[in-house]
N, C-alpha and C. Protein backbone atom coordinates (compact mmCIF):
# COMPACT_ATOMS: atom_id res chain seq x y z
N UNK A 1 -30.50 40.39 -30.83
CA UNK A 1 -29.75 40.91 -29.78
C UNK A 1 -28.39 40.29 -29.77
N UNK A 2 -27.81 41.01 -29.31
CA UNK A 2 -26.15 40.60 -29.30
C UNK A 2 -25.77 39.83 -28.15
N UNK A 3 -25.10 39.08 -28.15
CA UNK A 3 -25.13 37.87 -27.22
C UNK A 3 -23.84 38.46 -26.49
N UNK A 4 -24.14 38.60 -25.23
CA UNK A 4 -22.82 39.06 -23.96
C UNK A 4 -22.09 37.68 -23.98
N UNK A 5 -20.66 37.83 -23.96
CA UNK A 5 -20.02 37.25 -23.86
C UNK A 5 -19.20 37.70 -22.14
N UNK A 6 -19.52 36.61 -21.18
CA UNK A 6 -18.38 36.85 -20.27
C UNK A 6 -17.78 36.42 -20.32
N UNK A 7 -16.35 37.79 -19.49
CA UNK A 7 -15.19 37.64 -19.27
C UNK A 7 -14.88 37.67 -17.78
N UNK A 8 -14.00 36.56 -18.23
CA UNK A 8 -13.59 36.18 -16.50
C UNK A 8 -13.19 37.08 -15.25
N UNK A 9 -13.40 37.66 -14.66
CA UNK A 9 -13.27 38.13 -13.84
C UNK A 9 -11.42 38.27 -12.96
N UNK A 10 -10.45 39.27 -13.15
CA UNK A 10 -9.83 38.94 -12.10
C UNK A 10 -9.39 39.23 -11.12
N UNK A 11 -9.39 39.06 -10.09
CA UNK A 11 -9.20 38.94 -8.61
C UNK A 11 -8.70 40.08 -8.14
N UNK A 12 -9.40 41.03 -7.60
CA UNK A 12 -8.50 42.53 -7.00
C UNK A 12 -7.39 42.64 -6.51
N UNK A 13 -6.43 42.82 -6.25
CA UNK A 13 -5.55 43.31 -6.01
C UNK A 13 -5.04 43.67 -4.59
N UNK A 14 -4.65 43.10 -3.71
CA UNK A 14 -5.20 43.31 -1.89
C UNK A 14 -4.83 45.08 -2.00
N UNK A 15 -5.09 45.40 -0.60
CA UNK A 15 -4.62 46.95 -0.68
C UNK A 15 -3.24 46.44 -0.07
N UNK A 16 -2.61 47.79 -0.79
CA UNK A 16 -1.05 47.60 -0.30
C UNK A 16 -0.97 47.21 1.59
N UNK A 17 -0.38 46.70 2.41
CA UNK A 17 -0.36 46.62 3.34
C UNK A 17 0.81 46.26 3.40
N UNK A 18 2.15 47.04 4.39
CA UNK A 18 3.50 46.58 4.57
C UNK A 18 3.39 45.46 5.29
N UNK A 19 4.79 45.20 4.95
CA UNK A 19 4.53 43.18 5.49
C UNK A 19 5.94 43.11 6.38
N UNK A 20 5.63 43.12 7.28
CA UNK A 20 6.54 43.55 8.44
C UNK A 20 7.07 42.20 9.18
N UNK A 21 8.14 41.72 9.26
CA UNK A 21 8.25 40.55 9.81
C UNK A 21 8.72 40.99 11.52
N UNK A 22 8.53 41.76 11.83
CA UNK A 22 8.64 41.95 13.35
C UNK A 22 7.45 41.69 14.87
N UNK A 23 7.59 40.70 15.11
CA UNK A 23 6.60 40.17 15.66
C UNK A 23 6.28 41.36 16.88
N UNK A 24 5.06 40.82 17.09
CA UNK A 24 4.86 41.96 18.37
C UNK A 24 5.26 41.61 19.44
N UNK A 25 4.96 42.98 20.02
CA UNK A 25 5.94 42.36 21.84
C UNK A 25 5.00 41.79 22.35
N UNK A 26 5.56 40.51 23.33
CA UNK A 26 4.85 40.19 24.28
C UNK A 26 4.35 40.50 25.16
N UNK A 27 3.24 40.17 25.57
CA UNK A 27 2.44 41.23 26.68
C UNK A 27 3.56 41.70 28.03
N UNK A 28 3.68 40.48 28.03
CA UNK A 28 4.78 39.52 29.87
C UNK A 28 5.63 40.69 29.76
N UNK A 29 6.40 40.82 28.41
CA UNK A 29 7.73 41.31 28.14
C UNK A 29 7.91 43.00 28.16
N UNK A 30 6.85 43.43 27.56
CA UNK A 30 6.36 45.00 27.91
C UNK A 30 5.76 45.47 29.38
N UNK A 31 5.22 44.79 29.75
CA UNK A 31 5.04 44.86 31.28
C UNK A 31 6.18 44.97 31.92
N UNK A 32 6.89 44.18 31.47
CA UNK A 32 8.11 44.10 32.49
C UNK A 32 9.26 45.47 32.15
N UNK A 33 9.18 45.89 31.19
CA UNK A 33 10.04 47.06 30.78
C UNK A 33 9.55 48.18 30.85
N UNK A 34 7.98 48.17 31.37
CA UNK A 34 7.43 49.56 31.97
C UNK A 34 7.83 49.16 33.65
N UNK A 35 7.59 48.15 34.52
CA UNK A 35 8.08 48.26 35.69
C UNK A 35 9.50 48.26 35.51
N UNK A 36 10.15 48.34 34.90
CA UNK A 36 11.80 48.46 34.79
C UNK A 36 11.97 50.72 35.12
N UNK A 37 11.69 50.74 33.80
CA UNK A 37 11.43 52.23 33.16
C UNK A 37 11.10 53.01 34.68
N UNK A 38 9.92 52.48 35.41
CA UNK A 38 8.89 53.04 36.49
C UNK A 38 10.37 53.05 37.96
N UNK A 39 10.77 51.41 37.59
CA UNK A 39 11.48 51.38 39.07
C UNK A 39 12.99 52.43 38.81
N UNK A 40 13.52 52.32 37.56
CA UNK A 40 14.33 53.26 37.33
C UNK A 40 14.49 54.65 37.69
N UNK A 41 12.94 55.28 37.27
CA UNK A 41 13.02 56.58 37.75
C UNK A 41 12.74 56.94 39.25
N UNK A 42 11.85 55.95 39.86
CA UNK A 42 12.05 56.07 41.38
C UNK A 42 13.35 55.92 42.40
N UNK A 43 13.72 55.05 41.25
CA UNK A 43 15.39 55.47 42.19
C UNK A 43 15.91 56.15 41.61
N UNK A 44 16.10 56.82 40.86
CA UNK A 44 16.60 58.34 40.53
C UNK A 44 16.24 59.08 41.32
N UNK A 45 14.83 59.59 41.32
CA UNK A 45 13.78 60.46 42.42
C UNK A 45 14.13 60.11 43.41
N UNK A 46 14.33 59.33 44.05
CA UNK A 46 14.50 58.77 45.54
C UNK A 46 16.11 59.35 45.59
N UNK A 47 17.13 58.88 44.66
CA UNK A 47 18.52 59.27 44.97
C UNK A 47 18.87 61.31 45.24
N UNK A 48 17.87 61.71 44.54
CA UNK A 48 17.95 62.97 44.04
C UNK A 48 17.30 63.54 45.63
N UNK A 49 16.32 62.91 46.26
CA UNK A 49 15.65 63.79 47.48
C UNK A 49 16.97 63.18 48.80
N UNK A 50 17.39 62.19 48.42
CA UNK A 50 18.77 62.26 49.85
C UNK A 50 19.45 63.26 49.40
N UNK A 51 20.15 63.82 47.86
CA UNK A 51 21.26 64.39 48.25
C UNK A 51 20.52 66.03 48.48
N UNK A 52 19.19 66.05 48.05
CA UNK A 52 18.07 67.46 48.18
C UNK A 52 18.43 67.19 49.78
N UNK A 53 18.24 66.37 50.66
CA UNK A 53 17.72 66.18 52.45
C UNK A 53 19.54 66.54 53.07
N UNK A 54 20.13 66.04 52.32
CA UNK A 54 21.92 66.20 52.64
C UNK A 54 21.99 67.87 52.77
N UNK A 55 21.67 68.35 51.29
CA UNK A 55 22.22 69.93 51.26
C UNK A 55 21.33 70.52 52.50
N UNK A 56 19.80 70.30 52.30
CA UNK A 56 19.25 70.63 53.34
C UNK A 56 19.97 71.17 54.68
N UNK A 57 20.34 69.91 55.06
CA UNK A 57 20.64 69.51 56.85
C UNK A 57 21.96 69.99 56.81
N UNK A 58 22.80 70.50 55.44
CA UNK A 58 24.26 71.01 56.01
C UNK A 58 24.41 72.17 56.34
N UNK A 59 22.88 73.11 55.26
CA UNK A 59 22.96 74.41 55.31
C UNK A 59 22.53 74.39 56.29
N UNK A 60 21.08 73.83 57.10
CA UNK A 60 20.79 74.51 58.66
C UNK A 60 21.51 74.37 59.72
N UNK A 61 22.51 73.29 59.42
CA UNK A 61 23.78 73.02 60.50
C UNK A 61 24.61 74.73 60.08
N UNK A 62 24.75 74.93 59.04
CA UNK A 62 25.35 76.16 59.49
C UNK A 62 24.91 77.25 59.71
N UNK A 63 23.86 77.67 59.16
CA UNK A 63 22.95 78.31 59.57
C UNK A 63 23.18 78.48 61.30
N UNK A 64 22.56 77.43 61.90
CA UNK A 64 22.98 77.56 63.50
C UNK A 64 24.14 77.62 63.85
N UNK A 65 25.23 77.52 63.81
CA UNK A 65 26.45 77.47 63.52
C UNK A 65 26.82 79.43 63.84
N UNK A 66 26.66 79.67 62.41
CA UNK A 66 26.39 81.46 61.97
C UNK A 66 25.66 82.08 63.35
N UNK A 67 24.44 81.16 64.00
CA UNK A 67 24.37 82.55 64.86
C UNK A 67 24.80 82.25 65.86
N UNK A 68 25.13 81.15 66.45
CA UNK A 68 26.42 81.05 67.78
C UNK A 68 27.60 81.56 67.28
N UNK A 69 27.84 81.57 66.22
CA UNK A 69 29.33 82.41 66.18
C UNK A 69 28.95 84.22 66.64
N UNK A 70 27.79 84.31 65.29
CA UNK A 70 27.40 86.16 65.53
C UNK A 70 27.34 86.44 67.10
N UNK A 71 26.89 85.82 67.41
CA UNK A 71 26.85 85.77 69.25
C UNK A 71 28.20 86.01 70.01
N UNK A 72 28.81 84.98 69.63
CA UNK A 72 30.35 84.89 70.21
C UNK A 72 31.43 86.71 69.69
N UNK A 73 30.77 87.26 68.30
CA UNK A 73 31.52 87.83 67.90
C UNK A 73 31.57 89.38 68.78
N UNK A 74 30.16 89.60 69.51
CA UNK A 74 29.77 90.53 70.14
C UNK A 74 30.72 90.34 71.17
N UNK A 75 31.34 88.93 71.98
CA UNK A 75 32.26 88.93 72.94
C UNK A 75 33.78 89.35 72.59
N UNK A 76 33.72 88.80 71.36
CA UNK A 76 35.24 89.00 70.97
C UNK A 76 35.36 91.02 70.65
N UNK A 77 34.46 91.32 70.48
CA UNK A 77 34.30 93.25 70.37
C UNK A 77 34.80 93.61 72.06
N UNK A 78 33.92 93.02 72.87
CA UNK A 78 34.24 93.73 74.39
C UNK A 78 35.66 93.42 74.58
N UNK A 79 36.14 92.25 74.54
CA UNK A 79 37.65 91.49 74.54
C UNK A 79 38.78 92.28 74.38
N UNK A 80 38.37 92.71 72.61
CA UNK A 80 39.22 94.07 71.91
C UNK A 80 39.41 95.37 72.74
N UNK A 81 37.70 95.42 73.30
CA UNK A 81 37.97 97.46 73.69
C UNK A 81 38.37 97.20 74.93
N UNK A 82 38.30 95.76 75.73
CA UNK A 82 38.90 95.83 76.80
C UNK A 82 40.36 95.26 76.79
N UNK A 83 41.03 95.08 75.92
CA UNK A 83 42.31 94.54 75.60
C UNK A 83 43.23 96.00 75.75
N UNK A 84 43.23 96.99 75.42
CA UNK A 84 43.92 98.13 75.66
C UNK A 84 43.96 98.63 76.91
N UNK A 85 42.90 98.72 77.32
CA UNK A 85 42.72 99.28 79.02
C UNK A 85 43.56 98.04 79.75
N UNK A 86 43.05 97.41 79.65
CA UNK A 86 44.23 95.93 80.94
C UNK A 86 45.66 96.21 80.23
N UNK A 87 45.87 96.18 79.03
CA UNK A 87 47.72 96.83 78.93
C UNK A 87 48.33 97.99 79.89
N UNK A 88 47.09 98.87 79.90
CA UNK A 88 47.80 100.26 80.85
C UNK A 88 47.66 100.12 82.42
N UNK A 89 47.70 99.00 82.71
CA UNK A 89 47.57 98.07 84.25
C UNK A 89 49.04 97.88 84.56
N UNK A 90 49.36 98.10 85.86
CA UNK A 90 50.60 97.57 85.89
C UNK A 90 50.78 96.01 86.39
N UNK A 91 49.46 95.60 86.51
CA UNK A 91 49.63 94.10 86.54
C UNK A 91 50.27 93.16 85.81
N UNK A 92 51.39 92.46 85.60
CA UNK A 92 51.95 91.93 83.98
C UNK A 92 51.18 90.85 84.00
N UNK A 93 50.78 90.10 85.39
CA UNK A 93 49.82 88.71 84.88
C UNK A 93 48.77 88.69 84.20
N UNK A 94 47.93 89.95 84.87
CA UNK A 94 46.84 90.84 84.09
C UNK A 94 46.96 91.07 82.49
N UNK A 95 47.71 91.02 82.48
CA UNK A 95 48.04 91.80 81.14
C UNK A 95 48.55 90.52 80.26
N UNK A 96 49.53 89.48 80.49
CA UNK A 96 49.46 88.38 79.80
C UNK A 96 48.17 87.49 79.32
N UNK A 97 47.45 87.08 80.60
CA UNK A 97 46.53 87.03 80.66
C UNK A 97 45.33 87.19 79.96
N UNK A 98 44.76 88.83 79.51
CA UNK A 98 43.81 89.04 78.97
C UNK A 98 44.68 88.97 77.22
N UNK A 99 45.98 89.11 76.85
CA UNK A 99 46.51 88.87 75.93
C UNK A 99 45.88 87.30 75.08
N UNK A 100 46.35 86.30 76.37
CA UNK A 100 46.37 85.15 75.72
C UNK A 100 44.79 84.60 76.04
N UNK A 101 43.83 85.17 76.35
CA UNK A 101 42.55 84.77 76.22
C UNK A 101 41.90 85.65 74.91
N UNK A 102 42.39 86.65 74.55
CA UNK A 102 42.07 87.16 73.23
C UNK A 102 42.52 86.57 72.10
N UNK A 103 44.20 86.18 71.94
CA UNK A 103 44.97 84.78 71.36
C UNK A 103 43.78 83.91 71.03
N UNK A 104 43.54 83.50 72.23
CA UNK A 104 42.84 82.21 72.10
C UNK A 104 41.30 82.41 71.43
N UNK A 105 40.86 83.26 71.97
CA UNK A 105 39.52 83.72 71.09
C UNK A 105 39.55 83.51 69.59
N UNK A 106 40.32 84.03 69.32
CA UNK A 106 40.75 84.38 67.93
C UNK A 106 40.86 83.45 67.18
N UNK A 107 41.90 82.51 67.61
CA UNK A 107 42.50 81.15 67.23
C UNK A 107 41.08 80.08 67.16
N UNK A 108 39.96 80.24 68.00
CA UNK A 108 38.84 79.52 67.83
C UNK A 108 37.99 79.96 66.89
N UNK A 109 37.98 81.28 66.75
CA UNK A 109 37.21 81.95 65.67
C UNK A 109 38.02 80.97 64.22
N UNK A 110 38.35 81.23 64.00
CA UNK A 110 39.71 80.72 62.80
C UNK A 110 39.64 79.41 62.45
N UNK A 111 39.64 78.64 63.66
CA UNK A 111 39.65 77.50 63.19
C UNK A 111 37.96 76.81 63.19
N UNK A 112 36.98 77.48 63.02
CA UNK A 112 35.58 77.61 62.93
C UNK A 112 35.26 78.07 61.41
N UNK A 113 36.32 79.04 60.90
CA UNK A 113 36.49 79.36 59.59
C UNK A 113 35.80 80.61 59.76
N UNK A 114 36.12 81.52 60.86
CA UNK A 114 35.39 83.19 60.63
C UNK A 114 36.82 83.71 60.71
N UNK A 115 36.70 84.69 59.40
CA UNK A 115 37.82 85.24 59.42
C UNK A 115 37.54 86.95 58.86
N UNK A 116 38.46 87.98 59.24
CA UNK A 116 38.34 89.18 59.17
C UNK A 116 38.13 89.95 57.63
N UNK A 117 36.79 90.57 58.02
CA UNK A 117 36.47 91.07 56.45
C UNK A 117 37.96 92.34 56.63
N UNK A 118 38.58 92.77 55.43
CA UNK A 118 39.62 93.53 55.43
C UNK A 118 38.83 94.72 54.40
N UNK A 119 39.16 95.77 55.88
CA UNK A 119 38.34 97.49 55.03
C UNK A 119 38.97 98.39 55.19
N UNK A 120 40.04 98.89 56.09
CA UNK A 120 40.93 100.38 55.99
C UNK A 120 41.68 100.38 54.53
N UNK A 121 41.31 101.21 53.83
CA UNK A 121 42.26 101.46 52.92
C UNK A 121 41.42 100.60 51.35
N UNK A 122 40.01 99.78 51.61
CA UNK A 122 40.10 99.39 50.45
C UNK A 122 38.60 100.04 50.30
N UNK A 123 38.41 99.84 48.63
CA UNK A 123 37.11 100.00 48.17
C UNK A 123 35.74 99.68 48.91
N UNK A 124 35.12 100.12 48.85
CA UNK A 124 33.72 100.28 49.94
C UNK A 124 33.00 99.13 49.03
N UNK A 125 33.01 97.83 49.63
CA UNK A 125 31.78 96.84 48.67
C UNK A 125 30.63 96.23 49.50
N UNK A 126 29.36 96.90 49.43
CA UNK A 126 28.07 97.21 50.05
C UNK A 126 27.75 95.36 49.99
N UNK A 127 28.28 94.29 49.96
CA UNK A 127 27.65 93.01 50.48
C UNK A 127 28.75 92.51 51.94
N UNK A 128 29.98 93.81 51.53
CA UNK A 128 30.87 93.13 53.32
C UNK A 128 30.82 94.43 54.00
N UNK A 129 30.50 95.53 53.64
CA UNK A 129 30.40 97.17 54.36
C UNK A 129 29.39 97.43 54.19
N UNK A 130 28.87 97.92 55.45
CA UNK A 130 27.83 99.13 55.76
C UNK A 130 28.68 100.49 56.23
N UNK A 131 28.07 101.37 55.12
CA UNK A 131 28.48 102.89 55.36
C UNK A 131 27.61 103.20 56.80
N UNK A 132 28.35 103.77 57.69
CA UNK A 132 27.60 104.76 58.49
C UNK A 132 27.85 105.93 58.71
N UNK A 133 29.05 106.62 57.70
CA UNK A 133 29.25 107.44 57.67
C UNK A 133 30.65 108.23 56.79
N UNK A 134 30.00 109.34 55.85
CA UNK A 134 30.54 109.65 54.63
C UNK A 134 31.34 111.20 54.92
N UNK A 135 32.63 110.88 54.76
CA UNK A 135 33.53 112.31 55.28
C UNK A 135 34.22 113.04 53.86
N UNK A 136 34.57 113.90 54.42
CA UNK A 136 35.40 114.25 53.14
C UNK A 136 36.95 114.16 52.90
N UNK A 137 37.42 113.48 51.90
CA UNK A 137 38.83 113.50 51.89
C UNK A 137 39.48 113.40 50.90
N UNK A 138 41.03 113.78 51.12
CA UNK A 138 41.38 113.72 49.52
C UNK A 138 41.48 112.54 48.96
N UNK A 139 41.20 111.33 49.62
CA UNK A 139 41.06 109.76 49.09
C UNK A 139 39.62 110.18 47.80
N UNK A 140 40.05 108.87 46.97
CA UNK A 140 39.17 108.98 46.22
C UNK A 140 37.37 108.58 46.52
N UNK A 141 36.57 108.51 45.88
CA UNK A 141 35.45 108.55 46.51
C UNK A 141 35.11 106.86 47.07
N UNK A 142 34.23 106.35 48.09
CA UNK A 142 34.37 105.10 48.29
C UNK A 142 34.98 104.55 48.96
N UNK A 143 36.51 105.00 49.46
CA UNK A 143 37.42 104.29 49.98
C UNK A 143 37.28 104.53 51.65
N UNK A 144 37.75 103.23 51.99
CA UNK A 144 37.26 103.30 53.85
C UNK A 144 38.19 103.73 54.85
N UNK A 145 37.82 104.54 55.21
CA UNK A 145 39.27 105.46 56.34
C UNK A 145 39.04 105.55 57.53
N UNK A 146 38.37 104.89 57.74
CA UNK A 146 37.47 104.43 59.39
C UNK A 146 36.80 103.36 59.70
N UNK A 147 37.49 102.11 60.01
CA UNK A 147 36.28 100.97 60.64
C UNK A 147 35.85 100.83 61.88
N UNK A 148 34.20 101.18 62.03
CA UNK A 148 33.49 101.34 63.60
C UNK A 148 33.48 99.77 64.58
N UNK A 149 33.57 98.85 63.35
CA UNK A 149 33.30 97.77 63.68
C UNK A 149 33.68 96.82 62.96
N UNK A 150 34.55 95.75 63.45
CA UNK A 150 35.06 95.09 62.32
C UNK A 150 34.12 93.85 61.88
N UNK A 151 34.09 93.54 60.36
CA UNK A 151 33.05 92.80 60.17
C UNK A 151 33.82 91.51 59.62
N UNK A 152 33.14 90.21 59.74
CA UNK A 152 33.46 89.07 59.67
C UNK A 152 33.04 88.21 58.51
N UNK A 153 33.55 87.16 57.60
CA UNK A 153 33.28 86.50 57.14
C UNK A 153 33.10 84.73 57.69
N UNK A 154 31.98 84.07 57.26
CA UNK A 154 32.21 82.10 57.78
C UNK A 154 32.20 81.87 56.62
N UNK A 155 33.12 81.07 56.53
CA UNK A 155 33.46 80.19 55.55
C UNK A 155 33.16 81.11 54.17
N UNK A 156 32.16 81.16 53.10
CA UNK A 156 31.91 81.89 51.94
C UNK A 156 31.30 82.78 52.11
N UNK A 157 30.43 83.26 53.07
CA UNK A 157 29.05 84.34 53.00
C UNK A 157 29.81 85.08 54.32
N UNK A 158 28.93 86.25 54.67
CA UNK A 158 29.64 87.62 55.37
C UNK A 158 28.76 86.96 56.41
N UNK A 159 29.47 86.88 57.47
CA UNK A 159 28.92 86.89 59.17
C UNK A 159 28.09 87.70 59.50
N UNK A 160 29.40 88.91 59.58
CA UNK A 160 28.75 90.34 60.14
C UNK A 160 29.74 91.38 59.06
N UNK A 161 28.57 92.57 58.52
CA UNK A 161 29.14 93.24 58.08
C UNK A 161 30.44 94.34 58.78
N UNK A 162 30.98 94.97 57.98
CA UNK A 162 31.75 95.56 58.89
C UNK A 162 31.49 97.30 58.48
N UNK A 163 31.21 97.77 59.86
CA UNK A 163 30.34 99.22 59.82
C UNK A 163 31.85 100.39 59.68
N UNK A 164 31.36 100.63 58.68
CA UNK A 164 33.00 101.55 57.93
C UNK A 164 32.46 103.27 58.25
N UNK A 165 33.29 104.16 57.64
CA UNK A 165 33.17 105.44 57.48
C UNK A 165 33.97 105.57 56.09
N UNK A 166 33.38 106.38 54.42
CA UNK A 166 34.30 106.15 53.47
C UNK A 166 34.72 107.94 53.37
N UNK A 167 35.50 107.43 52.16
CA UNK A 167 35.62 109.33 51.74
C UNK A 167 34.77 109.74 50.43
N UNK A 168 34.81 111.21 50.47
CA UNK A 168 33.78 111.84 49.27
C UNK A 168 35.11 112.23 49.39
N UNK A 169 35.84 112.81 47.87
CA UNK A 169 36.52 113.20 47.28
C UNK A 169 36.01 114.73 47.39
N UNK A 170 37.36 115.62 48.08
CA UNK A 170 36.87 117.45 47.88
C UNK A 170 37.00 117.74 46.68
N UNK A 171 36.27 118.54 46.11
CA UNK A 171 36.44 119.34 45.14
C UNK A 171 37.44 120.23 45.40
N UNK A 172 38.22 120.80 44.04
CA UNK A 172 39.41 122.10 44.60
C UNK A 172 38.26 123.26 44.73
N UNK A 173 37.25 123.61 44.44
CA UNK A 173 36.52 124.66 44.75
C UNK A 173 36.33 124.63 46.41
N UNK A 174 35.99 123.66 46.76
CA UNK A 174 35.31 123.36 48.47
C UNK A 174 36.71 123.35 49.23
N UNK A 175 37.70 122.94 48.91
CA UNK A 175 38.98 123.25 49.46
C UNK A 175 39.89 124.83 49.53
N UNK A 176 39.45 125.54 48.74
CA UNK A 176 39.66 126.94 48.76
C UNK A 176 39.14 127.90 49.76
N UNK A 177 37.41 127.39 49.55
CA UNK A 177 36.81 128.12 50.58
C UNK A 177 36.95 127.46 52.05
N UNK A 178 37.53 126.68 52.42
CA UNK A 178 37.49 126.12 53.58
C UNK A 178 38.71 126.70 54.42
């Protein structure tokens, strides 16, 4: 028989494993940069619901605001239709009088920031006019040739609309037969 000869054996080879000299984080030290991270975003969240509670409370301030004015605006209408009749008074105190309490109406409206939606003569735009009524004329179609009621703007958004009458454009056929 043939005589085995051993051979030495050598030593495997580890498995590759990267050799990273970056120590790990400390427990203490990661703890502390998740309550960092945590308290960070709560005051974000927290900063974000005051200025959410701010817009809140400015819009319902005007909100109430909007309907004591809409209120007031129904007075300032009687004011108007009664502003012509007290001119044909021969009272002049009378007549100064209901002048400079309409003045003054006005001047409070204004400085409240309601100011006059403007419609004789312009394009009919259905978020500051309500049509109540469509005539015929040689204006082009749309345009407002009658305001029933004048409508108001506060500050950016429409108060009260303003209740118009526009024109339909005649045809030359419908103008012949007429």
């Amino acid at each position: 028989m043939a005589k085995k000869t051993k051979t030495p054996e050598t030593p495997a080879a580890p498995e590759s494993t990267p050799v990273t000299n970056t120590p790990q984080p400390d427990p203490k030290e990661q703890l502390i940069q998740d309550y960092t991270n945590t308290l960070k975003r709560l005051q974000a969240d927290f900063e974000n619901y005051v200025k959410r509670a701010e817009t809140e409370k400015t819009r319902y301030q005007q909100y109430g605001a909007s309907q004591v004015l809409l209120k007031f605006l129904d007075i300032a209408d009687d004011l108007e239709r009664a502003h012509p009749l007290v001119q044909s008074v021969s009272n002049e105190e009378l007549k100064q009088g209901m002048t400079m309490i309409l003045k003054r109406f006005h001047k409070i409206l204004t400085e409240e920031g309601v100011t006059p939606i403007p419609a004789l003569g312009q394009k009919c735009d259905p978020y500051k006019h309500e049509i109540i009524d469509v005539i015929a004329s040689p204006q082009p179609d749309d345009i407002i040739v009658e305001e029933l009621q004048k409508g108001y703007m506060h500050k950016e958004g429409v108060l009260r609309t303003s209740k118009v009458r526009v024109s339909k454009q005649q045809k030359m056929e419908e103008k012949t037969h007429v």
